[in-house]
C-alpha atoms as a PDB file:
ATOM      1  CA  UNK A   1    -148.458-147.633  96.744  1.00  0.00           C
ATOM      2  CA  UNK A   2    -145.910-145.909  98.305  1.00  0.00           C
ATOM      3  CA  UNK A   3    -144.829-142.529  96.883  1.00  0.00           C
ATOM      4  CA  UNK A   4    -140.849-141.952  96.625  1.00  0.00           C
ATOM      5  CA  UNK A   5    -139.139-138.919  96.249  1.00  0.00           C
ATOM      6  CA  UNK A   6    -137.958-138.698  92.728  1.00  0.00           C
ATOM      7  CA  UNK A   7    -133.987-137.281  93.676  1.00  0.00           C
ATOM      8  CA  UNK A   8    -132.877-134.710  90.745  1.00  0.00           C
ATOM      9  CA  UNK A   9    -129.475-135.453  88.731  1.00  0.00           C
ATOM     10  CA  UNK A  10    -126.815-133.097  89.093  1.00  0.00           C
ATOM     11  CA  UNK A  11    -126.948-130.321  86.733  1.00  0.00           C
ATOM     12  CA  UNK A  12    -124.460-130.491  84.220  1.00  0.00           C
ATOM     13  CA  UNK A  13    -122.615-127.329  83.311  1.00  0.00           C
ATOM     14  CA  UNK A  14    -121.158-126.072  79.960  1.00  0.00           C
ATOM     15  CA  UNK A  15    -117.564-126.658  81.444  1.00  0.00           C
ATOM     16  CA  UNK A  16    -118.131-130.604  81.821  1.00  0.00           C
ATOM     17  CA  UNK A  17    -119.929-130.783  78.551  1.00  0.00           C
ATOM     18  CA  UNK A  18    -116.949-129.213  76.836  1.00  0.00           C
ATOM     19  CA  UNK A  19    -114.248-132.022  78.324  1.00  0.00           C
ATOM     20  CA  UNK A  20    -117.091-134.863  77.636  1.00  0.00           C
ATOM     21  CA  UNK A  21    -116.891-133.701  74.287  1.00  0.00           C
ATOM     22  CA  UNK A  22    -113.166-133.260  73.864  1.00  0.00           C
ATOM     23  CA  UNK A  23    -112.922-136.685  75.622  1.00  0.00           C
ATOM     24  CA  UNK A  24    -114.778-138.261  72.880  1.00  0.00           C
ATOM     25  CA  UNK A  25    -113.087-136.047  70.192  1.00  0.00           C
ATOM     26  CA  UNK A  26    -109.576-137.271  71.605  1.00  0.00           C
ATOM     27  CA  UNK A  27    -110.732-140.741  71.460  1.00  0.00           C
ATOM     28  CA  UNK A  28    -111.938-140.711  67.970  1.00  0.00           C
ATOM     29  CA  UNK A  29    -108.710-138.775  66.563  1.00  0.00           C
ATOM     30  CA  UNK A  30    -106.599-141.363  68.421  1.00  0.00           C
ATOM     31  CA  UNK A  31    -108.398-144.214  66.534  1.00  0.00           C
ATOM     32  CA  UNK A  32    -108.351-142.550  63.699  1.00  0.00           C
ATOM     33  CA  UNK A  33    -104.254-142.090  63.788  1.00  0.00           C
ATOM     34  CA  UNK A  34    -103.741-145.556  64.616  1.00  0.00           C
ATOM     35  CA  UNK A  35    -105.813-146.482  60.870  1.00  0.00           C
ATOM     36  CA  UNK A  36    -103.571-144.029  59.177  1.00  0.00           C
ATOM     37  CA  UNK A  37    -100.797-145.601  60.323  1.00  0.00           C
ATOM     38  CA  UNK A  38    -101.344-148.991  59.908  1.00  0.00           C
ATOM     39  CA  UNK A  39    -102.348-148.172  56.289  1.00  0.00           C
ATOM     40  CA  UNK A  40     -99.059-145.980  55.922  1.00  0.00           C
ATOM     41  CA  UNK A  41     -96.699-149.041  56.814  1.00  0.00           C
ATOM     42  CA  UNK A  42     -98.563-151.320  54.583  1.00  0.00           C
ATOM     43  CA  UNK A  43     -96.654-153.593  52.765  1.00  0.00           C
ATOM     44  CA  UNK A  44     -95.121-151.771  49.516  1.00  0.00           C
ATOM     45  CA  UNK A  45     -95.427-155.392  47.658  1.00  0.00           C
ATOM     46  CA  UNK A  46     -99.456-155.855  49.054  1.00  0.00           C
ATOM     47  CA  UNK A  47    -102.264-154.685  46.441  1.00  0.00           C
ATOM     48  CA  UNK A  48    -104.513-151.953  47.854  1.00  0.00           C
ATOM     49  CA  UNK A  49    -107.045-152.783  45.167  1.00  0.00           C
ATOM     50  CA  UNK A  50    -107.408-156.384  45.674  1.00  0.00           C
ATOM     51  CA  UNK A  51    -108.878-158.298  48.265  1.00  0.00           C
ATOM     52  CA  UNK A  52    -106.072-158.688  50.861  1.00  0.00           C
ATOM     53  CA  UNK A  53    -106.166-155.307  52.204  1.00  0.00           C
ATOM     54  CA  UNK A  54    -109.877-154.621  52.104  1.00  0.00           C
ATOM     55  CA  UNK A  55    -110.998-150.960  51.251  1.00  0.00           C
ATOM     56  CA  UNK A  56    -112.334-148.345  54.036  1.00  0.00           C
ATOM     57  CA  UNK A  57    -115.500-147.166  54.529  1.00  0.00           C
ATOM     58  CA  UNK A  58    -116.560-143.714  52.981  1.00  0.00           C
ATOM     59  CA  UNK A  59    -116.764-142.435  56.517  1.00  0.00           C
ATOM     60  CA  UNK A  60    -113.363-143.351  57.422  1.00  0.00           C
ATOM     61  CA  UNK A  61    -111.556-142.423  54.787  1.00  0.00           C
ATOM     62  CA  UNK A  62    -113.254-138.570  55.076  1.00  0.00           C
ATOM     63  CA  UNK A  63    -112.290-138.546  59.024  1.00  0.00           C
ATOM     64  CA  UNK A  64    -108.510-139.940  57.880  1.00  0.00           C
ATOM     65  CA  UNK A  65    -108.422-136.904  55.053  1.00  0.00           C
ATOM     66  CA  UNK A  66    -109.372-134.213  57.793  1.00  0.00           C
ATOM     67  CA  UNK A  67    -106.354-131.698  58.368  1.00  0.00           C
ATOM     68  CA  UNK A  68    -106.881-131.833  61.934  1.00  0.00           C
ATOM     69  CA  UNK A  69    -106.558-135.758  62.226  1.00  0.00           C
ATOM     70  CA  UNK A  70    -103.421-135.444  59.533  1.00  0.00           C
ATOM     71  CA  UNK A  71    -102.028-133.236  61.770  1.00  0.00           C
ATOM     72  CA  UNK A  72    -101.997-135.254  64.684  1.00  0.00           C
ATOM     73  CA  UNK A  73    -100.908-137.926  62.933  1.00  0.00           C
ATOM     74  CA  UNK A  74     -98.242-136.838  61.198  1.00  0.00           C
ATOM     75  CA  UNK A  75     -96.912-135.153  65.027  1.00  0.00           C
ATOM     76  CA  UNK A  76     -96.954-138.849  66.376  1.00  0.00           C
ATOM     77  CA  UNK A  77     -95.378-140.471  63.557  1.00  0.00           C
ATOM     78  CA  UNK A  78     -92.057-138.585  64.382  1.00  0.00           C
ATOM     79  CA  UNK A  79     -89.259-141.277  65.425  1.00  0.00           C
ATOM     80  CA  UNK A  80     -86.205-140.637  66.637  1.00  0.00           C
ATOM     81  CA  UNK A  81     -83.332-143.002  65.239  1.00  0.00           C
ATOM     82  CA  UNK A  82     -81.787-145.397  67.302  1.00  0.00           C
ATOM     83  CA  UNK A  83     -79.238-145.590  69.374  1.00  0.00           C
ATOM     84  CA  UNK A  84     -76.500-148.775  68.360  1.00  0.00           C
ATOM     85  CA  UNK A  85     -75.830-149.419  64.704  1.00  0.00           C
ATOM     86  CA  UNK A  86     -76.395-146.328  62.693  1.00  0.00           C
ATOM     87  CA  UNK A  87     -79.775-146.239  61.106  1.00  0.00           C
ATOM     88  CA  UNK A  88     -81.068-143.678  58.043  1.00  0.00           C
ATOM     89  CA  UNK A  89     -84.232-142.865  57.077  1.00  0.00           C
ATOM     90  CA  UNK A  90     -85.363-144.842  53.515  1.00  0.00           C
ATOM     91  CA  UNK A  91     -88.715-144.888  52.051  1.00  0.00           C
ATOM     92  CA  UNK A  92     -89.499-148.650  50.404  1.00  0.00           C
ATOM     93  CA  UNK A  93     -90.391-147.510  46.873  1.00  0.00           C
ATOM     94  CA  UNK A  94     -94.332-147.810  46.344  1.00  0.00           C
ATOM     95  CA  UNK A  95     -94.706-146.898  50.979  1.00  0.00           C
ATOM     96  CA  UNK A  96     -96.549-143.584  51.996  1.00  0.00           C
ATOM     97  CA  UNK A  97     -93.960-143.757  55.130  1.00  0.00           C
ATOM     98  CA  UNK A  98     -90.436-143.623  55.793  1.00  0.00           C
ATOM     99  CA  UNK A  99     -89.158-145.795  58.349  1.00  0.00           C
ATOM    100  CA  UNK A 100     -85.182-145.982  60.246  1.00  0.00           C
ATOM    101  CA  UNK A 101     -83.229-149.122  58.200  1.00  0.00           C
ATOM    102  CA  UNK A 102     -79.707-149.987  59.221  1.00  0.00           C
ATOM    103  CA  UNK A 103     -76.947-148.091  57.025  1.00  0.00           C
ATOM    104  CA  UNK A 104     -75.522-151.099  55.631  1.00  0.00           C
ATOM    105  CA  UNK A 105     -78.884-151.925  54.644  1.00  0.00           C
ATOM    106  CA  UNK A 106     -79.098-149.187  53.112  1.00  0.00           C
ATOM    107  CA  UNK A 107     -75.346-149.650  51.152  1.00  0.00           C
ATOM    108  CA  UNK A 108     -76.981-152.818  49.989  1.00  0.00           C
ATOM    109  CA  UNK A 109     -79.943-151.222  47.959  1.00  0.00           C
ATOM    110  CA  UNK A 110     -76.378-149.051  46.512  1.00  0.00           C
ATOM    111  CA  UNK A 111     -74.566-152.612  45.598  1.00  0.00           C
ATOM    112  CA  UNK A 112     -72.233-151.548  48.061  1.00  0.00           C
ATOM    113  CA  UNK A 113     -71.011-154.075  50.722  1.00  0.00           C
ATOM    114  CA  UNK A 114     -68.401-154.262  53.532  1.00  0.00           C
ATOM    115  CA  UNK A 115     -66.476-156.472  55.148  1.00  0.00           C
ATOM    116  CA  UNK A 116     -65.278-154.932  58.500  1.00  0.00           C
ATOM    117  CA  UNK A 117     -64.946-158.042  60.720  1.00  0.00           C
ATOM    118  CA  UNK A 118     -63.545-161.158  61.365  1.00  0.00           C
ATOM    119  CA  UNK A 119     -63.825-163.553  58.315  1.00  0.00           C
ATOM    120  CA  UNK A 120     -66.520-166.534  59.726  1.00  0.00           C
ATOM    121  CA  UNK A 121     -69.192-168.728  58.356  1.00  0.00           C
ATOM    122  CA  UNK A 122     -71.955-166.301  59.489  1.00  0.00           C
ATOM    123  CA  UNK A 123     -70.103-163.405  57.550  1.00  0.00           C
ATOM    124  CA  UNK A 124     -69.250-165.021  54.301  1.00  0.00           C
ATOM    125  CA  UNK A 125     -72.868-166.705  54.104  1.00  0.00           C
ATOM    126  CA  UNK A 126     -74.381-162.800  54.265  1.00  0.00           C
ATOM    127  CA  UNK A 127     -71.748-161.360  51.858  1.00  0.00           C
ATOM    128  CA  UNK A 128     -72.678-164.643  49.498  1.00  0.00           C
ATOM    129  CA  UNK A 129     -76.377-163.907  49.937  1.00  0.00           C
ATOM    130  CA  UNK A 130     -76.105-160.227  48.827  1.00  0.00           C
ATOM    131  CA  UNK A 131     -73.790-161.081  45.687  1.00  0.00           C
ATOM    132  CA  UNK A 132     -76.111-163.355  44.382  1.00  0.00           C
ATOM    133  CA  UNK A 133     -78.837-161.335  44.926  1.00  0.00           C
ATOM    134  CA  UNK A 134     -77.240-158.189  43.453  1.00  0.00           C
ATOM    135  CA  UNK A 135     -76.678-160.152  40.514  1.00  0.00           C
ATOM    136  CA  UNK A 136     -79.518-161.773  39.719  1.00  0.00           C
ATOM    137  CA  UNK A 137     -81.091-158.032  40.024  1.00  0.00           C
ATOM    138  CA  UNK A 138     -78.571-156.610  37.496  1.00  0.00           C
ATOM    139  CA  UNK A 139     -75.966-158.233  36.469  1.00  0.00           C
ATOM    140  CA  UNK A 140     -74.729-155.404  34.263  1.00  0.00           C
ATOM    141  CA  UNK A 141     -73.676-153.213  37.277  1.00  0.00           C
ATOM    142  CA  UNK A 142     -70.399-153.660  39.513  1.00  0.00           C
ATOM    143  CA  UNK A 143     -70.711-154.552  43.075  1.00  0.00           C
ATOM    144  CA  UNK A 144     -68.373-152.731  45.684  1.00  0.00           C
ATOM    145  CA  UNK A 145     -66.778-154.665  48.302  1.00  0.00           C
ATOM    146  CA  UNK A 146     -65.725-152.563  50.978  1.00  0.00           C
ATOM    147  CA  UNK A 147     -62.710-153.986  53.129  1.00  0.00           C
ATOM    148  CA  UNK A 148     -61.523-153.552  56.664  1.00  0.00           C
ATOM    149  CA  UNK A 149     -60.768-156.903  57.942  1.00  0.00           C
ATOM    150  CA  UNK A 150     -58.266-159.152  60.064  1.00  0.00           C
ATOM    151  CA  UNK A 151     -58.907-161.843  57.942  1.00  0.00           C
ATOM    152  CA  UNK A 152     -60.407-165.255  59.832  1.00  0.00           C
ATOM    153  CA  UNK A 153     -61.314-168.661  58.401  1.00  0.00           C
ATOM    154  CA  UNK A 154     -59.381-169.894  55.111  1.00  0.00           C
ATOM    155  CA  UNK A 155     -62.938-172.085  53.875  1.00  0.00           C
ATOM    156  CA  UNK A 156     -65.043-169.131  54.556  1.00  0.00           C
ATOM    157  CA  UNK A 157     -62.958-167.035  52.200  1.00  0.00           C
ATOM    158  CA  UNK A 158     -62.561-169.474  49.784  1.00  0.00           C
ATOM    159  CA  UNK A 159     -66.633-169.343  49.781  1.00  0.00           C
ATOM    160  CA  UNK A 160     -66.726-165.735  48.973  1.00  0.00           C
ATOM    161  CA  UNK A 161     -63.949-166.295  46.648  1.00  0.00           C
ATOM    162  CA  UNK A 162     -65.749-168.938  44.548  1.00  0.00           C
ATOM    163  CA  UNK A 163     -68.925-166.635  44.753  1.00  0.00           C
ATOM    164  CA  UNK A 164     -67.269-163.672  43.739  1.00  0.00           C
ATOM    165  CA  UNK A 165     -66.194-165.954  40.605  1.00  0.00           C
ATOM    166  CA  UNK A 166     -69.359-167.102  39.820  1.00  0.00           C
ATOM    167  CA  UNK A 167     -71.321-164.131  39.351  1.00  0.00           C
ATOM    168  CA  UNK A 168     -71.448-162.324  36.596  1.00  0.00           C
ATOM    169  CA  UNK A 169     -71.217-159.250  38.166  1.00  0.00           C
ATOM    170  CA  UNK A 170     -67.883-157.450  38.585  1.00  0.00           C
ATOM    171  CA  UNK A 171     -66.760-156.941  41.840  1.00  0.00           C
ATOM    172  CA  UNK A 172     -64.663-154.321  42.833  1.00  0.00           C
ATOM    173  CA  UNK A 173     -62.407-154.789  45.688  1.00  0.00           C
ATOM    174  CA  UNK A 174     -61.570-151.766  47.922  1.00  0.00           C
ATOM    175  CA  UNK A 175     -59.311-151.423  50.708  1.00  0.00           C
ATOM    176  CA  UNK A 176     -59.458-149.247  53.748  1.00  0.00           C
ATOM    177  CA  UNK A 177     -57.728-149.499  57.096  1.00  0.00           C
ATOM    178  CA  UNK A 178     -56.487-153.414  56.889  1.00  0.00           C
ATOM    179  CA  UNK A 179     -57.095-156.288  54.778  1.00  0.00           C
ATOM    180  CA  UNK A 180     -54.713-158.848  56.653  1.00  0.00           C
ATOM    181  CA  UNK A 181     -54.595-162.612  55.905  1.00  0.00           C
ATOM    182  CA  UNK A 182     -57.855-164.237  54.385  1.00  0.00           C
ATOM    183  CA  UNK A 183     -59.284-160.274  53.742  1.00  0.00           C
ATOM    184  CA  UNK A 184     -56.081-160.037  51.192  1.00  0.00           C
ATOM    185  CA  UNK A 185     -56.897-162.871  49.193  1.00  0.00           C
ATOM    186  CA  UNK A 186     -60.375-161.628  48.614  1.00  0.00           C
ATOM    187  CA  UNK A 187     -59.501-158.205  48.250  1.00  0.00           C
ATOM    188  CA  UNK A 188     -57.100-159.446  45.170  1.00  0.00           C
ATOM    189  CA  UNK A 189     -59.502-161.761  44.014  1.00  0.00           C
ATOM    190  CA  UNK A 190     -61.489-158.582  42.696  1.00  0.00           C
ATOM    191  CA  UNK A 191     -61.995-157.426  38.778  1.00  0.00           C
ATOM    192  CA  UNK A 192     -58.534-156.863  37.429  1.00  0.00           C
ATOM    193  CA  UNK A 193     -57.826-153.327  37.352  1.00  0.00           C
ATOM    194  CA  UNK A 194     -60.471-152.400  39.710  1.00  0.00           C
ATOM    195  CA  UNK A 195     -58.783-153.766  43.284  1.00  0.00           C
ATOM    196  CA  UNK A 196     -58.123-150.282  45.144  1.00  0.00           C
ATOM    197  CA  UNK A 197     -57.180-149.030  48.290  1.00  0.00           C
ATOM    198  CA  UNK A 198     -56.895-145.937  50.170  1.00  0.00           C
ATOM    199  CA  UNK A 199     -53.576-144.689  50.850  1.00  0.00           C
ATOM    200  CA  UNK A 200     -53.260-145.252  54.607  1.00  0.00           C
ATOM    201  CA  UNK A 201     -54.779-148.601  54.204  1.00  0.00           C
ATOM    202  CA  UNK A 202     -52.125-152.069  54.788  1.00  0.00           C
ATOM    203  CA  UNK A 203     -52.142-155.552  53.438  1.00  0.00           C
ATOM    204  CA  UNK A 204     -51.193-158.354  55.587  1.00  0.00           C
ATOM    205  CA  UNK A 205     -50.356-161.760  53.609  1.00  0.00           C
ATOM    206  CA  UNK A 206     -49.008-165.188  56.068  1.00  0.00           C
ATOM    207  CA  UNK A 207     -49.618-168.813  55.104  1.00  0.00           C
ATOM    208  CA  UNK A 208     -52.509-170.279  56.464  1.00  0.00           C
ATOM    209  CA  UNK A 209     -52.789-171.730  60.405  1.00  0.00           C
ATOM    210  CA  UNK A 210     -54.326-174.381  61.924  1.00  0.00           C
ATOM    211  CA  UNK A 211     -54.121-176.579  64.462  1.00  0.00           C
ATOM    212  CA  UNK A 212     -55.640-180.014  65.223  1.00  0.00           C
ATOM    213  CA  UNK A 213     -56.523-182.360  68.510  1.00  0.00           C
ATOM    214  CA  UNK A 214     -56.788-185.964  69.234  1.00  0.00           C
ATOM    215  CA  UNK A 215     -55.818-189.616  67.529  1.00  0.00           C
ATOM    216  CA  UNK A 216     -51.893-189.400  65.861  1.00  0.00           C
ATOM    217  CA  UNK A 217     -53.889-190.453  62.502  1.00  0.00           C
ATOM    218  CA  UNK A 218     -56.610-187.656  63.023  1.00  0.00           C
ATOM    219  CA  UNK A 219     -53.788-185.173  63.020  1.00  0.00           C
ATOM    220  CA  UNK A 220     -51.761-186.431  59.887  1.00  0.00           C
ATOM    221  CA  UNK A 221     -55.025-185.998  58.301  1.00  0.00           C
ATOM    222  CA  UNK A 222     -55.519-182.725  59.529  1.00  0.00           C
ATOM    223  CA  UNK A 223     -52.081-181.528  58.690  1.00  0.00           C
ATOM    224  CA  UNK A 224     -52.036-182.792  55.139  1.00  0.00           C
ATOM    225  CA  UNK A 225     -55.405-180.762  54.419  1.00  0.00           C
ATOM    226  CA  UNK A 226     -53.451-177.569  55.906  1.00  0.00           C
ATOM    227  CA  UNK A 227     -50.528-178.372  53.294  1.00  0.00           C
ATOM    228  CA  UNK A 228     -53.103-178.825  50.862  1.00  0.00           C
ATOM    229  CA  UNK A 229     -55.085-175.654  51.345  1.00  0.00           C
ATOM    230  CA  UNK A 230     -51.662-173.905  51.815  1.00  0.00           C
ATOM    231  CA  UNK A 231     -50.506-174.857  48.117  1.00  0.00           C
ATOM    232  CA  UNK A 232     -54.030-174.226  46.648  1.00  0.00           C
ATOM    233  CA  UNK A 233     -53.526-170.135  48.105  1.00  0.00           C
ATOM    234  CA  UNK A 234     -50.079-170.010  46.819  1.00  0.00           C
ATOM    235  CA  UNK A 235     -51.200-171.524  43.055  1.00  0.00           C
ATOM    236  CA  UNK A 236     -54.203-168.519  43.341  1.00  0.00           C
ATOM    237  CA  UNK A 237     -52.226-165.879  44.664  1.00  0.00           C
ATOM    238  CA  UNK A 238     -49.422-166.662  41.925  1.00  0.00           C
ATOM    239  CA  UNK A 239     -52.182-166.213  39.151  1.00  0.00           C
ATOM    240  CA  UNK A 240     -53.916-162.806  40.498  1.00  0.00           C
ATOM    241  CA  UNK A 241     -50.479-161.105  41.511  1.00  0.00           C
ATOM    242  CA  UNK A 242     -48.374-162.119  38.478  1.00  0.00           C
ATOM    243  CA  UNK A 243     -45.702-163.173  41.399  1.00  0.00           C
ATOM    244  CA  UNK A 244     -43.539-166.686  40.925  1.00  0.00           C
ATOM    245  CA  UNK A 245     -44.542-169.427  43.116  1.00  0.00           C
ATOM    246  CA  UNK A 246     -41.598-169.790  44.933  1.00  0.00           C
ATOM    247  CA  UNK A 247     -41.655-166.300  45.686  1.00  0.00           C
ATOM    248  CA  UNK A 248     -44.993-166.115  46.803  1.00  0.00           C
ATOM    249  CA  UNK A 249     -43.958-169.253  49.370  1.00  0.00           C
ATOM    250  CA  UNK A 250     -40.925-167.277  50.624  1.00  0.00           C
ATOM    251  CA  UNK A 251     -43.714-163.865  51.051  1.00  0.00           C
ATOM    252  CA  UNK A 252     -45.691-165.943  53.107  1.00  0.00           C
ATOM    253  CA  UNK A 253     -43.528-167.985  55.711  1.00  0.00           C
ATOM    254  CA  UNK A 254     -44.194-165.233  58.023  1.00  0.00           C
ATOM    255  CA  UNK A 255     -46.333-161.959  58.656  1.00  0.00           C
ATOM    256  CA  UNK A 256     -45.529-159.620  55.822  1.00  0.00           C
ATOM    257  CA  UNK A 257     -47.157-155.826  55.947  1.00  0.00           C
ATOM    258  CA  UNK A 258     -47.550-154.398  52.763  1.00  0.00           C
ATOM    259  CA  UNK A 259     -47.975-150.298  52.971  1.00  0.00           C
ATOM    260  CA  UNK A 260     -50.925-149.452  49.752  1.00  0.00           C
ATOM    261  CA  UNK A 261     -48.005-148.304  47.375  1.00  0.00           C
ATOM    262  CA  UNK A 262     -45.764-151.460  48.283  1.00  0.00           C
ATOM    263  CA  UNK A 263     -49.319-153.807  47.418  1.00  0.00           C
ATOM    264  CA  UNK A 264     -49.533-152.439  44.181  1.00  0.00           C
ATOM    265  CA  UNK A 265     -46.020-153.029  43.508  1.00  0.00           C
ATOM    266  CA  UNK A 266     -46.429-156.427  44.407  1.00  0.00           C
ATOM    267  CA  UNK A 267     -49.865-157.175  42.200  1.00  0.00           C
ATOM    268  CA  UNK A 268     -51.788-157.588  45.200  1.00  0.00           C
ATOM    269  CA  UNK A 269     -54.419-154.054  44.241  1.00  0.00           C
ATOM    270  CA  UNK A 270     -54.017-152.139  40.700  1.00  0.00           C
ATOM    271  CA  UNK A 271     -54.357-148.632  42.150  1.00  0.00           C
ATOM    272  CA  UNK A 272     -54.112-146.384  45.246  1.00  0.00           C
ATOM    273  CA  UNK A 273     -57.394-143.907  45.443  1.00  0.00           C
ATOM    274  CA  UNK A 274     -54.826-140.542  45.763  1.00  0.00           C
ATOM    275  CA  UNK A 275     -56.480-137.492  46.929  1.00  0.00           C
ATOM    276  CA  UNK A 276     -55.377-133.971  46.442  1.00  0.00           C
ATOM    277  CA  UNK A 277     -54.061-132.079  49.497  1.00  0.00           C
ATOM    278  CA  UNK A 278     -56.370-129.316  49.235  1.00  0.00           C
ATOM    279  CA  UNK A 279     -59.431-131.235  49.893  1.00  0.00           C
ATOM    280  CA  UNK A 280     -58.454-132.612  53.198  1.00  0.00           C
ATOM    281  CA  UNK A 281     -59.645-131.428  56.171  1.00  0.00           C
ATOM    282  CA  UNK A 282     -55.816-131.033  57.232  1.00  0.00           C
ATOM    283  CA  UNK A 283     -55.171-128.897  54.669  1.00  0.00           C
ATOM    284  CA  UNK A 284     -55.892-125.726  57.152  1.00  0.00           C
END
């Protein structure tokens, strides 16, 4: 047998022991953080006491209680918001942990809802959606609709119209900046005696457009569902403003802008939200 020279290890010194151990220490507190977290965004409507979520060891939950691991956690858990659509901070009722929700998400949770774009099938199927479930979560409190739109398509409007009949819920209709074509029938389709606006807002009422391609027949068809639609707004506008039918026809053969005072003259809103001079920001 062949004797070998046994070669020593390196000697270790009290400096490397210290960073093996804060290595390990680091590792530990980072793994703990992540469990924290995960169990601070846990679903507010998921049990912690059933068997979905099961329970943490005895050993974890005394490392996640340390101050020293809370405190690192709660230093990484800082968010800033996001830049685009404003965002708030909201804690879900039941949640250890806020999170950043959009504001008109937010609004929502307040029954408060706006309309500040074009009037489409996308829009009027989330405005719908809201309503209904607004209403079904209490129907004894008003709903504010929130209105700053050029108006848009005649059936979507008619869709929010219908829904804003159907609830139970009172909706109440305010106007800010404009509320032109479709927007003005739906912002005087609100409760009666509760359609506002601001004073610098305008209404905008015309009779409906349209316009139709292809076969001679395809278009008569097209037109007579235009003349159709036309007489149905004039009917509904002649019941909410109190106006004569034939007047109403003449008000809407072309673009006619309405100042806030001039729509409640007309029926169109019930009230103009005044504010007192001295508690503008102009007021010097």
């Amino acid at each position: 047998a062949h004797a070998y020279n046994k070669i020593p290890p390196p000697p270790v010194s009290n400096s490397n022991i210290k960073v093996l151990i804060m290595v390990r220490v680091l590792s530990i507190i980072a793994a703990a953080s992540t469990l924290v977290g995960s169990l601070a965004y846990a679903p507010s409507f998921v049990s912690r006491s059933n068997s979905v979520v099961a329970p943490m060891p005895k050993s974890v939950r005394a490392l996640a209680q340390n101050p020293a691991v809370r405190k690192h956690e709660n230093k990484n858990s800082i968010k800033m918001m996001p830049i685009g659509v404003p965002k708030v901070a909201y804690r879900v009722p039941g949640s250890q942990g806020a999170d950043w929700v959009d504001i008109y998400n937010r609004l929502y949770r307040e029954r408060i809802i706006f309309m500040g774009s074009e009037i489409d099938d996308e829009l009027a199927n989330q405005i719908i959606g809201v309503m209904l479930y607004l209403d079904s979560e209490d129907s004894d409190k008003p709903i504010y609709l929130y209105i700053n739109s050029p108006g848009g398509s005649v059936i979507s409007g008619l869709a929010i119209y219908d829904a804003i009949q159907h609830i139970e819920s009172e909706v109440i209709t305010i106007n800010l900046g404009l509320a032109a074509s479709m927007a003005s029938f739906i912002l005087a389709a609100g409760s009666k005696g509760k359609r506002l606006a601001l004073p610098s807002s305008r209404v905008m009422i015309h009779q409906p457009m349209g316009g139709a391609r292809g076969q001679a027949e395809d278009i008569k068809v097209e037109a007579r569902q235009i003349m159709r639609i036309r007489d149905n707004l004039v009917k509904m506008y002649s019941m909410m403003t109190g106006q004569t039918q034939d007047q109403i026809v003449k008000d809407l053969d072309r673009d006619n802008y309405l100042s806030a005072q001039e729509a409640v003259d007309y029926g169109l809103i019930d009230r103009v939200l005044e504010y007192d001079d001295e508690d503008t920001q102009m007021s010097g």
